[in-house]
C-alpha atoms as a PDB file:
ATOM      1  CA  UNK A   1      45.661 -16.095  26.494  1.00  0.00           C
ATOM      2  CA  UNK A   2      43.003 -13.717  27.635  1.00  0.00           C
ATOM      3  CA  UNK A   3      42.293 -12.801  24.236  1.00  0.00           C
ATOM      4  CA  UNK A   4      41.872 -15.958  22.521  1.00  0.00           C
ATOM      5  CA  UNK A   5      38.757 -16.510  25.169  1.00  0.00           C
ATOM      6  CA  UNK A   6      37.473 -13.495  24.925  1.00  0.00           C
ATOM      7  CA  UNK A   7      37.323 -14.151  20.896  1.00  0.00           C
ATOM      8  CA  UNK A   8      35.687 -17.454  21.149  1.00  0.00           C
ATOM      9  CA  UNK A   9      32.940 -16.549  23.732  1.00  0.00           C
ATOM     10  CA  UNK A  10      30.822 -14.530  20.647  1.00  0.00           C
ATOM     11  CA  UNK A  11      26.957 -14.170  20.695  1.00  0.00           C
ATOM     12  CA  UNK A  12      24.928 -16.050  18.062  1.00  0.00           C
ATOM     13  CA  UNK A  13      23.518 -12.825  17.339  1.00  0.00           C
ATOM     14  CA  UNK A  14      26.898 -11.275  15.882  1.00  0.00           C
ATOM     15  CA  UNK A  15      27.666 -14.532  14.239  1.00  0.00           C
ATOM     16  CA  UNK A  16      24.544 -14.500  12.736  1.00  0.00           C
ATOM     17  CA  UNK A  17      25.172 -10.752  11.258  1.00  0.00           C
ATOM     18  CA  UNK A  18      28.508 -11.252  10.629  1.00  0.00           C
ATOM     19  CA  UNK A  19      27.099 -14.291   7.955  1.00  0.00           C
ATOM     20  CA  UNK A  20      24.357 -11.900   6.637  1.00  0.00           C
ATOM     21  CA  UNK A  21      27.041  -9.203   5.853  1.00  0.00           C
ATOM     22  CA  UNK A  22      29.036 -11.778   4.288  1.00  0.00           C
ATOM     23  CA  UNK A  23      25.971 -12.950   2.169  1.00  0.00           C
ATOM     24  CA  UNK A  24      25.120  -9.219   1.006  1.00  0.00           C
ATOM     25  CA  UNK A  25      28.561  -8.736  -0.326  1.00  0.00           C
ATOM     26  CA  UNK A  26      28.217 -11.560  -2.814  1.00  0.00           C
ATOM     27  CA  UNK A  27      25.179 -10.099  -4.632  1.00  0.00           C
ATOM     28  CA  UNK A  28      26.161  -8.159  -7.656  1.00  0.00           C
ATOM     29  CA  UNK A  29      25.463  -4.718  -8.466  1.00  0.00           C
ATOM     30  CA  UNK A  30      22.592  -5.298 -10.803  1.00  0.00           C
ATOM     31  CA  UNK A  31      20.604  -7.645  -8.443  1.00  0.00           C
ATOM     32  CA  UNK A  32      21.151  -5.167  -6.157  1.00  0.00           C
ATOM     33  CA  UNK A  33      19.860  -2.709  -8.068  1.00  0.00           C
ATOM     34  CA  UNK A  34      16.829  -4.700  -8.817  1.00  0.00           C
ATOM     35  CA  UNK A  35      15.913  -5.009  -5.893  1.00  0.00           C
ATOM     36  CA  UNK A  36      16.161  -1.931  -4.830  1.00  0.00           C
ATOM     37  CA  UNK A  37      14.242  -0.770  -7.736  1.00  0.00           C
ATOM     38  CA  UNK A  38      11.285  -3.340  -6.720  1.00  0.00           C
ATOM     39  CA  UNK A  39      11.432  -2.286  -3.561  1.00  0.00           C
ATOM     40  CA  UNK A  40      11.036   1.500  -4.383  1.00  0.00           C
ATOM     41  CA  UNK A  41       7.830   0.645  -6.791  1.00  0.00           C
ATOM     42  CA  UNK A  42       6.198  -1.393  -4.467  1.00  0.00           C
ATOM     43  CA  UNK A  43       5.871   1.846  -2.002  1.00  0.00           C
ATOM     44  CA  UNK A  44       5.216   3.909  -4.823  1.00  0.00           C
ATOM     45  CA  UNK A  45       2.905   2.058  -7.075  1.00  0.00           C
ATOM     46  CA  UNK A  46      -0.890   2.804  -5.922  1.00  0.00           C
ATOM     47  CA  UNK A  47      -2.422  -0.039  -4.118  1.00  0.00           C
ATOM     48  CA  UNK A  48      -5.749  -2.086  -4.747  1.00  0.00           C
ATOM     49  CA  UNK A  49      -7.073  -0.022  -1.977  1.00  0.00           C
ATOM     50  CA  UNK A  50      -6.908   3.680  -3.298  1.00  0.00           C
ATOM     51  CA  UNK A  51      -8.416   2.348  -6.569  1.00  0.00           C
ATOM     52  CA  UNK A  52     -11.167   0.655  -4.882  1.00  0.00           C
ATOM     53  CA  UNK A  53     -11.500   3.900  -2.306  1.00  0.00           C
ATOM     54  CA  UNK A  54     -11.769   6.379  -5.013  1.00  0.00           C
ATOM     55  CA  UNK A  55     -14.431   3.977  -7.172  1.00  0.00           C
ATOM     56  CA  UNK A  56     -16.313   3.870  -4.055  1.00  0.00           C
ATOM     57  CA  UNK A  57     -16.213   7.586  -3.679  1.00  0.00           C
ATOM     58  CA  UNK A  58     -17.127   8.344  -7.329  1.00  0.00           C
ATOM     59  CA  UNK A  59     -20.202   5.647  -6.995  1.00  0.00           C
ATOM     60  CA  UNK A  60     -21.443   7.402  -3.894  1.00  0.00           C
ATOM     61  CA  UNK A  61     -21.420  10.997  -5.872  1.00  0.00           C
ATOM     62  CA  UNK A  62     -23.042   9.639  -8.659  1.00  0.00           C
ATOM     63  CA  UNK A  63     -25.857   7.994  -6.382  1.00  0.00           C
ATOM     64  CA  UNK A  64     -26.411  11.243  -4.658  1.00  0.00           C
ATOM     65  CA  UNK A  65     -26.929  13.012  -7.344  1.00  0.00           C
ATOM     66  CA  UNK A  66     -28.927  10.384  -8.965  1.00  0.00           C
ATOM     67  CA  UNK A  67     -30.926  10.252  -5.674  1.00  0.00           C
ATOM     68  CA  UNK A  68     -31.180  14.450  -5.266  1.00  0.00           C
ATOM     69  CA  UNK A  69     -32.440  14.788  -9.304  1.00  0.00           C
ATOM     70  CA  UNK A  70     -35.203  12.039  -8.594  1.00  0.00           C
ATOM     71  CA  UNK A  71     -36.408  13.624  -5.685  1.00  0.00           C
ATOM     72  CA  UNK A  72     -37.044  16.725  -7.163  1.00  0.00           C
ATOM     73  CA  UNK A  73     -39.049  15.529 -10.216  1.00  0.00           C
ATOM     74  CA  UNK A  74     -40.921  12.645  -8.186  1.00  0.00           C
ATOM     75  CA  UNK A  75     -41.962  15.809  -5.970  1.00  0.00           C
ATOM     76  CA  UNK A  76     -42.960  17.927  -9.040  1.00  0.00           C
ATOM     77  CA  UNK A  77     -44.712  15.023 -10.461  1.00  0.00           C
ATOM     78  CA  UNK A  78     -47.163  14.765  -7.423  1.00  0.00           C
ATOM     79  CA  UNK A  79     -47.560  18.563  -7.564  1.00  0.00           C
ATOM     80  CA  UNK A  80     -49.171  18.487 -10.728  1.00  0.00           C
ATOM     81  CA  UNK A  81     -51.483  15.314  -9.649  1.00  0.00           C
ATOM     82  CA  UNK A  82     -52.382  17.075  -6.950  1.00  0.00           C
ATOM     83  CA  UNK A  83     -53.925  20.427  -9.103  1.00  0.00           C
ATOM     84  CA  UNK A  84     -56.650  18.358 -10.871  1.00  0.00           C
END
């Protein structure tokens, strides 16, 4: 008798994992799969944000450069206005 209450007093929270477990046993093996799969490439695949981060970086080299050779000419340029 003891045993029968002790059964029927369950928390919703292991009746609620007891009907997950139930619902991941009837997915086949190839949705499985899949989404494992889709899972995996999503952590994998680079994001929006290292392609944007590294196009940043590669504009910001190019621009100091750019900025570094104009510099030096704009200053030789005055240099040889300044001789006459």
């Amino acid at each position: 008798m003891g045993k029968k209450d002790a059964n029927a007093a369950r928390l919703p929270v292991d009746q609620y994992r007891k009907q997950i477990g139930k619902q991941d046993y009837k997915k086949t093996k190839p949705a499985l799969r899949a989404t494992r799969l889709k899972a995996e490439a999503k952590r994998s695949a680079p994001g929006i944000r290292d392609t944007i981060l590294v196009l940043l970086a590669v504009l910001v080299f190019l621009l100091g450069v750019y900025a570094f050779f104009y510099l030096n000419l704009s200053t030789e340029l005055n240099l040889d206005n300044d001789v006459d």
